[in-house]
C-alpha atoms as a PDB file:
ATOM      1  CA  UNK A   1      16.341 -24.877   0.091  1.00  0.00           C
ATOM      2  CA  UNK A   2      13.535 -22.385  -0.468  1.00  0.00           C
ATOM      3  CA  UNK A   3      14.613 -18.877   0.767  1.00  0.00           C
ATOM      4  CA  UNK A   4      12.540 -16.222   1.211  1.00  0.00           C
ATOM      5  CA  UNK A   5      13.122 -12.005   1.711  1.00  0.00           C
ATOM      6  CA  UNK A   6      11.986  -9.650   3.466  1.00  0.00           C
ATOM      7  CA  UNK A   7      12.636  -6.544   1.880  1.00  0.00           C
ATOM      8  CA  UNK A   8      13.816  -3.359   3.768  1.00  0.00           C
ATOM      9  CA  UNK A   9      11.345  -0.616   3.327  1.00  0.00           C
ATOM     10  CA  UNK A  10      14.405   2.397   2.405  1.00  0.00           C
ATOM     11  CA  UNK A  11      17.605   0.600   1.434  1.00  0.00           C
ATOM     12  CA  UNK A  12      15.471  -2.150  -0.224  1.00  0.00           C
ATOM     13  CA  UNK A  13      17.744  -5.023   1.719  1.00  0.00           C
ATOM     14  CA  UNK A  14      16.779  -8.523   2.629  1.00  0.00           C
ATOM     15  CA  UNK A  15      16.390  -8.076   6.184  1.00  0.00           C
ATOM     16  CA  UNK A  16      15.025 -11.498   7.220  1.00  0.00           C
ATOM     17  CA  UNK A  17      15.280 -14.968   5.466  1.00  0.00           C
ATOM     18  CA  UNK A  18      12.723 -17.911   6.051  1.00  0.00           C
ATOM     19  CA  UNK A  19      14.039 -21.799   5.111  1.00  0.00           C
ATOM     20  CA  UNK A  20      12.539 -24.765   5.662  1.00  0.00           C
ATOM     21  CA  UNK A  21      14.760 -28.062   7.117  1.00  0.00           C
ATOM     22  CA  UNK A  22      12.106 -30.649   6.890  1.00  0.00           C
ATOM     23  CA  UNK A  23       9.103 -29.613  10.007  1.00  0.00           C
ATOM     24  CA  UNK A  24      11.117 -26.812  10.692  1.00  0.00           C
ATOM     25  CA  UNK A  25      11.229 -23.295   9.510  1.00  0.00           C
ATOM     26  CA  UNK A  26      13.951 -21.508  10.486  1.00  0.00           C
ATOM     27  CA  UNK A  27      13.899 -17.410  10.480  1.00  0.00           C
ATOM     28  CA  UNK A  28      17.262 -15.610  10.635  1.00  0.00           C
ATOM     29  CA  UNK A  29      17.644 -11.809  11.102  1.00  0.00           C
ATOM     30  CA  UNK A  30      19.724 -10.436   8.474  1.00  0.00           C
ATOM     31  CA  UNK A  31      20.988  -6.968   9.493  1.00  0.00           C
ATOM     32  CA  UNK A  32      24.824  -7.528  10.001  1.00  0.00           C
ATOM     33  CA  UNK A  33      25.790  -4.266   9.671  1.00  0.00           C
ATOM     34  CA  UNK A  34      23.467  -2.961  12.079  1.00  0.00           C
ATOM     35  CA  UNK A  35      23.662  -5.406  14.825  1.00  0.00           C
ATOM     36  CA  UNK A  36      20.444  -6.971  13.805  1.00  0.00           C
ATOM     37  CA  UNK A  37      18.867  -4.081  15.304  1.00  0.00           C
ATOM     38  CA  UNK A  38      14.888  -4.511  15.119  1.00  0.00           C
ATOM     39  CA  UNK A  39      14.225  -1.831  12.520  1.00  0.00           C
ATOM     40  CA  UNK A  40      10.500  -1.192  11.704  1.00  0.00           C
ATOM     41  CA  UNK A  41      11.008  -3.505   8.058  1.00  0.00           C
ATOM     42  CA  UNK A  42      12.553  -6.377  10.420  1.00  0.00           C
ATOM     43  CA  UNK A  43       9.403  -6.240  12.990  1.00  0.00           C
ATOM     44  CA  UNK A  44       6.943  -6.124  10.109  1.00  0.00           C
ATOM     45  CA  UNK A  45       9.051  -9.258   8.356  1.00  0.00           C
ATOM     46  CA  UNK A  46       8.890 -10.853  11.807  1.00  0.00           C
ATOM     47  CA  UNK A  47       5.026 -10.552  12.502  1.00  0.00           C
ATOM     48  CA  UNK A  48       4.402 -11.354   8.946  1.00  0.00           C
ATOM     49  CA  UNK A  49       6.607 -14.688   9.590  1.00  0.00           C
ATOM     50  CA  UNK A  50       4.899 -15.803  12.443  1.00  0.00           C
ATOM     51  CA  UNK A  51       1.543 -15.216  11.163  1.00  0.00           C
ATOM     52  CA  UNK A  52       2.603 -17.338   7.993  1.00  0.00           C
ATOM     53  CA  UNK A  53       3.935 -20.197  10.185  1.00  0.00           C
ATOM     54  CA  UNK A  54       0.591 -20.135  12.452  1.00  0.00           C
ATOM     55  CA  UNK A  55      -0.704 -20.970   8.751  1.00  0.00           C
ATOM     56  CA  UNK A  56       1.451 -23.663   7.660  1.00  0.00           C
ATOM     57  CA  UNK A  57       0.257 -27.148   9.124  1.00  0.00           C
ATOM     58  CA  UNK A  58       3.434 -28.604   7.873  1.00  0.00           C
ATOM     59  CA  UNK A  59       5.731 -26.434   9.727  1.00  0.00           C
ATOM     60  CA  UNK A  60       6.005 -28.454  13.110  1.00  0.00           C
ATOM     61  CA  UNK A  61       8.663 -26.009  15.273  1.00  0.00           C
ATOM     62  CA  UNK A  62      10.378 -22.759  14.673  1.00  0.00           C
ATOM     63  CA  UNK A  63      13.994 -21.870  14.827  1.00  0.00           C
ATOM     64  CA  UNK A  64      14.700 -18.142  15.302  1.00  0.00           C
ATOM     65  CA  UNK A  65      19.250 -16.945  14.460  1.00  0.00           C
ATOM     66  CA  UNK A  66      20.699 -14.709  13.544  1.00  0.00           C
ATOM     67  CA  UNK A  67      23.847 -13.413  10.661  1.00  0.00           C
ATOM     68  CA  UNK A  68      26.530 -11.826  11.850  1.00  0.00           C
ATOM     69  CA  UNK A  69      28.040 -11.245  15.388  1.00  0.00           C
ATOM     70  CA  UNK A  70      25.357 -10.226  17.107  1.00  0.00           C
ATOM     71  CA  UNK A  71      22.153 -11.584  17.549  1.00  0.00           C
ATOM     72  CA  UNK A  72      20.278  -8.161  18.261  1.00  0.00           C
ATOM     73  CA  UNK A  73      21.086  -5.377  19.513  1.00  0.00           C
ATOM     74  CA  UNK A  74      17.628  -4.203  20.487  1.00  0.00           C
ATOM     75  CA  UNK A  75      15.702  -1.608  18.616  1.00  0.00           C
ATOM     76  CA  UNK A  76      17.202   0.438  15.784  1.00  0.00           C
ATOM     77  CA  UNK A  77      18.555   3.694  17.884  1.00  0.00           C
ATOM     78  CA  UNK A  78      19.570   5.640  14.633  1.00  0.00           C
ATOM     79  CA  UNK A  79      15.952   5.340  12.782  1.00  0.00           C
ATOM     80  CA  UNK A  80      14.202   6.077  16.510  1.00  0.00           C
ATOM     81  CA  UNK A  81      16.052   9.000  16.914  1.00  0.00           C
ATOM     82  CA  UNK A  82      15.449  10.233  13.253  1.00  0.00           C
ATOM     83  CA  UNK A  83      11.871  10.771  14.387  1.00  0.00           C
ATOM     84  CA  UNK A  84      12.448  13.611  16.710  1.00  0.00           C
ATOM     85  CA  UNK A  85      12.389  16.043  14.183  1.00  0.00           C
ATOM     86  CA  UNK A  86       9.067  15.452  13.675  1.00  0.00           C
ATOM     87  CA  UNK A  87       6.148  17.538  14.411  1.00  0.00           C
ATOM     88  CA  UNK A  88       5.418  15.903  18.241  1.00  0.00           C
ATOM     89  CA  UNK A  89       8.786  14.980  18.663  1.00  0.00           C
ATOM     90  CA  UNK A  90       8.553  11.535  17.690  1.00  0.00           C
ATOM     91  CA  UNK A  91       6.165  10.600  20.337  1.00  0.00           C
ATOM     92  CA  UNK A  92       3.798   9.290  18.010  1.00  0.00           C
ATOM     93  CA  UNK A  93       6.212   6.812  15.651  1.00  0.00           C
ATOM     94  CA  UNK A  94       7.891   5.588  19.113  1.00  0.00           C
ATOM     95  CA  UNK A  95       4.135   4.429  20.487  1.00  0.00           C
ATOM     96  CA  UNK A  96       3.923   2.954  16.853  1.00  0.00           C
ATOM     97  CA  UNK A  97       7.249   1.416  17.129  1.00  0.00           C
ATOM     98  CA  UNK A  98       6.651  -0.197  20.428  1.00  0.00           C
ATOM     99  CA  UNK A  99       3.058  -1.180  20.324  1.00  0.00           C
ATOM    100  CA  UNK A 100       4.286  -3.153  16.767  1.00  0.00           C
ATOM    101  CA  UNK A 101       7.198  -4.654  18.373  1.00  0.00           C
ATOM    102  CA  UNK A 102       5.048  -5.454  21.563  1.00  0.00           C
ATOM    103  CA  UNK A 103       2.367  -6.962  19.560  1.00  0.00           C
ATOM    104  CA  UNK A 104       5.623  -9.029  17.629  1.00  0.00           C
ATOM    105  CA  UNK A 105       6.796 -10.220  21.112  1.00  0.00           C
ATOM    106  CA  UNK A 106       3.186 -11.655  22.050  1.00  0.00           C
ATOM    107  CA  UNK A 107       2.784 -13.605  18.408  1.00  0.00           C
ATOM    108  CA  UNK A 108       5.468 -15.920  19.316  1.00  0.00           C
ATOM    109  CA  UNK A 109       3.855 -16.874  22.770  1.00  0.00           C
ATOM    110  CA  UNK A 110       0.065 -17.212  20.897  1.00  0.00           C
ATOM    111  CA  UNK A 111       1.881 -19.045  18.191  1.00  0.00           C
ATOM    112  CA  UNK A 112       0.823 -22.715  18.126  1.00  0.00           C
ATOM    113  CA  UNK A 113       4.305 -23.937  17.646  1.00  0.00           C
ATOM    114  CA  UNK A 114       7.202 -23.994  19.606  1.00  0.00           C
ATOM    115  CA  UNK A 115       9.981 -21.247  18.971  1.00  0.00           C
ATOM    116  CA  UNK A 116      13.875 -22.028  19.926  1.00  0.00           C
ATOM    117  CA  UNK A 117      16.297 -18.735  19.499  1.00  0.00           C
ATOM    118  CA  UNK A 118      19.823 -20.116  18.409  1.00  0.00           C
ATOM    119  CA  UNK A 119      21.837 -17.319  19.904  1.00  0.00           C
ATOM    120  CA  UNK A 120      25.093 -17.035  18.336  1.00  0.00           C
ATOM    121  CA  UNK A 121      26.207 -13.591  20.269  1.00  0.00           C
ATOM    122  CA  UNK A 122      25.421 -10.846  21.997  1.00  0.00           C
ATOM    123  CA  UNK A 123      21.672 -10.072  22.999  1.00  0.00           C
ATOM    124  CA  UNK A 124      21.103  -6.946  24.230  1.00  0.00           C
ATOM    125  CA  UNK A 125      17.275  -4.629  25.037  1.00  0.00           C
ATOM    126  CA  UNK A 126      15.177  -5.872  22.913  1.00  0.00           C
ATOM    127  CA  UNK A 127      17.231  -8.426  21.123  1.00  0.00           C
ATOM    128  CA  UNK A 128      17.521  -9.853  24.919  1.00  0.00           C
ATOM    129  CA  UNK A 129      13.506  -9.674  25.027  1.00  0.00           C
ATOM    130  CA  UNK A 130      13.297 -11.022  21.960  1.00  0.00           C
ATOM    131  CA  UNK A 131      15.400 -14.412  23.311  1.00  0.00           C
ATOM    132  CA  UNK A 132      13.431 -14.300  26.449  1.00  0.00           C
ATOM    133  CA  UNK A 133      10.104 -14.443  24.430  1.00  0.00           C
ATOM    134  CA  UNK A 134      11.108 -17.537  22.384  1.00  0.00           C
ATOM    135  CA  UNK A 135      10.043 -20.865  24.045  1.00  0.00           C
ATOM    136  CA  UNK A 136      13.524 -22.662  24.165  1.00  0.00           C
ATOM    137  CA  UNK A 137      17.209 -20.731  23.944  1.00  0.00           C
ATOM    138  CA  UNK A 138      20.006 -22.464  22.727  1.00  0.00           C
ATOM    139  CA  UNK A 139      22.961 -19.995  22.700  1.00  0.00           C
ATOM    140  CA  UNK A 140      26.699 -20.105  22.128  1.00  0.00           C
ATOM    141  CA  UNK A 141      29.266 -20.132  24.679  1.00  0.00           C
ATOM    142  CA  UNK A 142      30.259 -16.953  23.166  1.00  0.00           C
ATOM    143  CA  UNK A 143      26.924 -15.052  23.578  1.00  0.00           C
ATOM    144  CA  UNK A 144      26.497 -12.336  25.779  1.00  0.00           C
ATOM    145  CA  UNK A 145      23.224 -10.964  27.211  1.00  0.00           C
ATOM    146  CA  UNK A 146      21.878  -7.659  28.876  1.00  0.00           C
ATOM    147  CA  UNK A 147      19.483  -4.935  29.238  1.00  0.00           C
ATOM    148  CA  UNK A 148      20.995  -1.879  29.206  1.00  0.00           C
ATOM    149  CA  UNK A 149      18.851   0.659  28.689  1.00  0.00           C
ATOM    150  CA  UNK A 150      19.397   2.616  31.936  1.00  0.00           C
ATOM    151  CA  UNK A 151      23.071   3.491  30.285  1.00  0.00           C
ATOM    152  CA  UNK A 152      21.286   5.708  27.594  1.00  0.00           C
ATOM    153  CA  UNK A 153      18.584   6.792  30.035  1.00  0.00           C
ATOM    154  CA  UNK A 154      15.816   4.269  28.418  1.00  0.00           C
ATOM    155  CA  UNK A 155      15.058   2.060  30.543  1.00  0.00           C
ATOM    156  CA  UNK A 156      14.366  -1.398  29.249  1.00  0.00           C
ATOM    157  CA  UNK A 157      10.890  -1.373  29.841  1.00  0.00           C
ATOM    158  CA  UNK A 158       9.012  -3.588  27.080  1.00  0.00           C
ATOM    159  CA  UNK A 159      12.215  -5.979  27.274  1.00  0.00           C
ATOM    160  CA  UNK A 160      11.269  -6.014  31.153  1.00  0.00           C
ATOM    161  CA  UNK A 161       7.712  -8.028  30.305  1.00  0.00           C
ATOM    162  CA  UNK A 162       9.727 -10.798  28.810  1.00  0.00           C
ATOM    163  CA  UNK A 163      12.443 -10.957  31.005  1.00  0.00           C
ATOM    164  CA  UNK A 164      10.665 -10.804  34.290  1.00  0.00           C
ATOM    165  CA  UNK A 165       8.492 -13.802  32.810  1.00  0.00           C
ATOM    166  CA  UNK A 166      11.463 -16.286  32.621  1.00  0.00           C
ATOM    167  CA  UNK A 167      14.036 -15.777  35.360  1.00  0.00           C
ATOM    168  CA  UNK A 168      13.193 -14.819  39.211  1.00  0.00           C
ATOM    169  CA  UNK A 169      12.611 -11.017  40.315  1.00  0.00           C
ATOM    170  CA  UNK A 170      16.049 -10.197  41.797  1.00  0.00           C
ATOM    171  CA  UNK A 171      17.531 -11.140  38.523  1.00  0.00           C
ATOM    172  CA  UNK A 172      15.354  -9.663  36.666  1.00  0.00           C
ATOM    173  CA  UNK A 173      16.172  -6.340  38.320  1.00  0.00           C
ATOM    174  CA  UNK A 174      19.976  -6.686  38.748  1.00  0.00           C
ATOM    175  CA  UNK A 175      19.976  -6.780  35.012  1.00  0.00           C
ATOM    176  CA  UNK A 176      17.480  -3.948  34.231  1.00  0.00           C
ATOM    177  CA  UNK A 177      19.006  -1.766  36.953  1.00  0.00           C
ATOM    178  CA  UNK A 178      23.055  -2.406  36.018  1.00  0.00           C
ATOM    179  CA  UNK A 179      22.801  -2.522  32.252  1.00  0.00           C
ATOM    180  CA  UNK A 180      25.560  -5.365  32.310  1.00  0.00           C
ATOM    181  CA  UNK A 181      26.423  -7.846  30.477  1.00  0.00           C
ATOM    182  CA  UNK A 182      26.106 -11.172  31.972  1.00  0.00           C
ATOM    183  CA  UNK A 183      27.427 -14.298  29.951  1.00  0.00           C
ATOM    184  CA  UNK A 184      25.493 -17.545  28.356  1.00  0.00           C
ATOM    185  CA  UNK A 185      26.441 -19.383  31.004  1.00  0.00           C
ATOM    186  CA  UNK A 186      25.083 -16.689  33.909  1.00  0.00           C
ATOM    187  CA  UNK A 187      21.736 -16.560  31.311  1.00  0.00           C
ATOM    188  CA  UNK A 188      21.589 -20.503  31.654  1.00  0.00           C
ATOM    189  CA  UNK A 189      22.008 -20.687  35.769  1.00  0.00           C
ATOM    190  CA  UNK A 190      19.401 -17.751  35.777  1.00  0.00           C
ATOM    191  CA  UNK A 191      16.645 -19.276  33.496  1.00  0.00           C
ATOM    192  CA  UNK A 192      16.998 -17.087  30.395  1.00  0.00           C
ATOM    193  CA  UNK A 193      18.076 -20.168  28.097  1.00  0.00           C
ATOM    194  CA  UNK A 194      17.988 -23.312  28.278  1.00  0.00           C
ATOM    195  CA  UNK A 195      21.461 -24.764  26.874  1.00  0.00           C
ATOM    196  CA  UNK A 196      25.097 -23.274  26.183  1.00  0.00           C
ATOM    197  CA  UNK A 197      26.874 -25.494  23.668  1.00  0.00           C
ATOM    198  CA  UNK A 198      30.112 -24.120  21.902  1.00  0.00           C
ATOM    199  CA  UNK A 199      30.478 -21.765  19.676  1.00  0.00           C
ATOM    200  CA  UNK A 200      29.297 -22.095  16.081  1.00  0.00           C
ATOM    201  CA  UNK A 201      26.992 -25.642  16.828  1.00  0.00           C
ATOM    202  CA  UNK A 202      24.096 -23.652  18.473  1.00  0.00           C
ATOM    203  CA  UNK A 203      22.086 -23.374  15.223  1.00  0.00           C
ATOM    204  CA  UNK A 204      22.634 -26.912  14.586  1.00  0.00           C
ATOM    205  CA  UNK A 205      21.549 -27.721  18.128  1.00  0.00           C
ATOM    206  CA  UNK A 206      18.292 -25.702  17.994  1.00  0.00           C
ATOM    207  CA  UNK A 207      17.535 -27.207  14.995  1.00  0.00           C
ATOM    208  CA  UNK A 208      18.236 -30.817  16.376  1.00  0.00           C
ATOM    209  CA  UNK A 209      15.824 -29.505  19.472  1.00  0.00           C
ATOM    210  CA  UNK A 210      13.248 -28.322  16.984  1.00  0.00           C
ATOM    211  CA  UNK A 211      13.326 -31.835  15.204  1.00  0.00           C
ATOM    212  CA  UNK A 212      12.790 -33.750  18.781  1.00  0.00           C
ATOM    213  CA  UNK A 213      10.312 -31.585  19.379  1.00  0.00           C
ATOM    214  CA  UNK A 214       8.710 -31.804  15.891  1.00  0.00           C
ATOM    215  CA  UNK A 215       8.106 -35.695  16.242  1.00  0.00           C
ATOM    216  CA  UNK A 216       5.366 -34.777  18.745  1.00  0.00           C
ATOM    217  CA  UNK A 217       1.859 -34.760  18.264  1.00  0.00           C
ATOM    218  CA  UNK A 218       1.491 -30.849  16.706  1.00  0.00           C
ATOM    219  CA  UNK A 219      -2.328 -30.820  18.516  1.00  0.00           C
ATOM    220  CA  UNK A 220      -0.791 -31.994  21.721  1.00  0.00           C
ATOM    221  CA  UNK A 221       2.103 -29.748  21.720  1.00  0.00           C
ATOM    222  CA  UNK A 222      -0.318 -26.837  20.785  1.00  0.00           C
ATOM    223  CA  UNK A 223      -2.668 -27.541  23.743  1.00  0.00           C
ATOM    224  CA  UNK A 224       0.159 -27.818  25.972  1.00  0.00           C
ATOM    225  CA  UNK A 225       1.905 -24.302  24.648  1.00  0.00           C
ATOM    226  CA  UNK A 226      -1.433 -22.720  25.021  1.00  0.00           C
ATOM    227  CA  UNK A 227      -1.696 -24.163  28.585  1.00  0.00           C
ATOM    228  CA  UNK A 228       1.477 -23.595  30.191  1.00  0.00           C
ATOM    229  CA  UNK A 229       1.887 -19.388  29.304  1.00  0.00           C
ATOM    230  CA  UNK A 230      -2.173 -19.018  30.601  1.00  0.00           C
ATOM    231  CA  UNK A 231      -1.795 -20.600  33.749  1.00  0.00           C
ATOM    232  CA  UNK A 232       1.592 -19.083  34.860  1.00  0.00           C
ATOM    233  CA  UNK A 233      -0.592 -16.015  34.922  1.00  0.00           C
ATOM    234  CA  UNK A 234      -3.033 -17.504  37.234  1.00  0.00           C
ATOM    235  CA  UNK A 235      -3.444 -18.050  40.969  1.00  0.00           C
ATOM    236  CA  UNK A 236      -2.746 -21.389  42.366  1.00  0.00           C
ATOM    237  CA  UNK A 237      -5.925 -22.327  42.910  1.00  0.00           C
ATOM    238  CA  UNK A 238      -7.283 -21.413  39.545  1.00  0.00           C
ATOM    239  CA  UNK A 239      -4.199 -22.798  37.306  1.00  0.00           C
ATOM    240  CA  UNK A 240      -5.103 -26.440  39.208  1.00  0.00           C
ATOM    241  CA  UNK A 241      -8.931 -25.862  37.676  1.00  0.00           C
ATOM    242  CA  UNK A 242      -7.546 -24.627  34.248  1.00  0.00           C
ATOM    243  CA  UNK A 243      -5.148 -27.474  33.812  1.00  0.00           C
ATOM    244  CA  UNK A 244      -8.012 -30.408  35.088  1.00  0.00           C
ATOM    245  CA  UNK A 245     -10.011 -28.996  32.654  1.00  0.00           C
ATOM    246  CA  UNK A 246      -7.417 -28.748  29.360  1.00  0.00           C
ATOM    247  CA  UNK A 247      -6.406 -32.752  30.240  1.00  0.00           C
ATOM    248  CA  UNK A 248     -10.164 -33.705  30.555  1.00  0.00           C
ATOM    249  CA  UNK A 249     -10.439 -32.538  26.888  1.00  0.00           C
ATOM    250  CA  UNK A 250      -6.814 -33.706  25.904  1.00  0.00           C
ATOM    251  CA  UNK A 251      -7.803 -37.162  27.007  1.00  0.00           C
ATOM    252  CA  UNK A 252     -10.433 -36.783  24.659  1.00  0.00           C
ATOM    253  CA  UNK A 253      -8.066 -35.874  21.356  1.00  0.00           C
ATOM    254  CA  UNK A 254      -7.653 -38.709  18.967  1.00  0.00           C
ATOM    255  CA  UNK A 255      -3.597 -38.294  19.646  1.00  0.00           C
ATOM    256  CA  UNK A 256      -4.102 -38.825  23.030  1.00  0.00           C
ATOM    257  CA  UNK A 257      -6.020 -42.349  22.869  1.00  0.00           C
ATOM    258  CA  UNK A 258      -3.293 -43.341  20.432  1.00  0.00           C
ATOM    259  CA  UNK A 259      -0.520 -42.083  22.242  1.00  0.00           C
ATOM    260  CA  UNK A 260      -1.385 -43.663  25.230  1.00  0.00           C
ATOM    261  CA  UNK A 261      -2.585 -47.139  23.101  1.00  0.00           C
ATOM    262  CA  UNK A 262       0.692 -47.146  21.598  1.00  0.00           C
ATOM    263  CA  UNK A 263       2.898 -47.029  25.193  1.00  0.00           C
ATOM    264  CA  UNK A 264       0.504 -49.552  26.607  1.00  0.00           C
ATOM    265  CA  UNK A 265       1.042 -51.542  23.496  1.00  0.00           C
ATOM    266  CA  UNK A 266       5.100 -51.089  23.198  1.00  0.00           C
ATOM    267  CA  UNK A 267       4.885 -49.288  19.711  1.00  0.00           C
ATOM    268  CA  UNK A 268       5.341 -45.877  17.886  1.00  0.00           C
ATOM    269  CA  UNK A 269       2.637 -43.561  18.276  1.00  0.00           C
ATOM    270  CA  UNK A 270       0.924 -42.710  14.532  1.00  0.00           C
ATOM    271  CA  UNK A 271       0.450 -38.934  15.174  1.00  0.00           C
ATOM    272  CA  UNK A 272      -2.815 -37.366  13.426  1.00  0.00           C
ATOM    273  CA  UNK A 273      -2.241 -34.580  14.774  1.00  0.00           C
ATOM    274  CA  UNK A 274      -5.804 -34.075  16.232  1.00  0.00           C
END
């Protein structure tokens, strides 16, 4: 299997590996010893992965792990607070820093695939906004989840986007306002993932998601991506309009009249993919 590296930018570490399992590229953060903590190197490597995947027509789905124990613990606290000693404080490399890992956040909802996180432990800040941004969650029954930013005085405010987007308000703010933990089967019952399977099978899992997924027209499933995040940020009345008109022209994709032949027809669909 082909593995590429991301390489730190100071200790000159591979930070995130990219392999391929047939369709499916799978991306796994590779900072161990710091908790997989979202380091400026590991948000670069992560845009730079998703904007390579956007690329690759073979790549069908995306599978996003992690090494280690954790799965993230948010952003990188240690190089963060290195920056106050400079000049303004820091203020300017912390608007870098979060307008990067923002702009991260939003690639994998504009990405044309579908993204599944295979969470393996605990996902905290923005390691739990970084779960919440992914399509699909698969996590351990070991995995543990939380925003708590309001125990260091930060509150979780870019992890807030994410979060408030996939489970109801009074969750949302229960976890943002306590800081605790709440476990994979709490994240399941309140939207934040979609399945808790045991411990050590959730990468397999995802990837067996990923290759369901993957067996779907890639043009359909990228109309439908597109679709569902830009009308769940519409009224009612203007989501119903939206959606008649991305059918009308999904009726008139080539996938579609096969798809639709090949039910009619009792046989397997021949994908072209447009």
């Amino acid at each position: 299997m082909n593995v590429q590296t991301a390489r730190d930018l100071d200790q000159k570490a591979p930070v995130l590996l990219v392999e391929r399992d047939g369709p499916v590229a799978i991306l796994t953060l590779n900072r161990p010893q710091a908790r997989n903590s979202l380091s400026e190197a590991l948000l670069i490597a992560l845009s730079e992965a998703w904007t390579a995947t956007a690329a690759e027509s073979a790549i069908r789905a995306v599978v996003l792990t992690a090494t280690g124990p954790a799965f993230s613990a948010g952003h990188d606290m240690k190089e963060l607070t290195a920056r106050r000693a400079d000049a303004d404080g820091g203020r300017a490399y912390f608007h870098q820093i979060m307008t990067v890992c923002s702009g991260m956040m939003q690639q994998i909802v504009s990405l044309p695939k579908p993204v599944i996180a295979a969470v393996q432990g605990v996902a905290t800040a923005a390691g739990c906004q970084l779960v919440a941004s992914c399509d699909l969650a698969v996590a351990s029954d070991a995995a543990r989840f939380a925003t708590p930013g309001v125990d260091i005085g930060l509150f979780c405010s870019t992890p807030m986007v994410a979060l408030s987007r996939n489970v109801s308000r009074k969750h949302a703010m229960e976890m943002l306002l306590t800081g605790e933990m709440i476990s994979a089967e709490r994240a399941a019952q309140i939207g934040l993932i979609n399945r808790v399977v045991p411990a050590g099978s959730e990468r397999a899992e995802a990837i067996a998601l990923a290759k369901l997924i993957a067996s779907k027209s890639s043009y359909t499933l990228k109309v439908g991506k597109e679709a569902f995040y830009a009308q769940a940020e519409m009224g009612l009345s203007a989501a119903y309009s939206y959606a008649s008109e991305v059918m009308t022209e999904n009726m008139m994709a080539r996938d579609a009249e096969e798809g639709i032949c090949a039910f009619i027809e009792k046989r397997k669909p021949t994908w072209e993919d447009r």
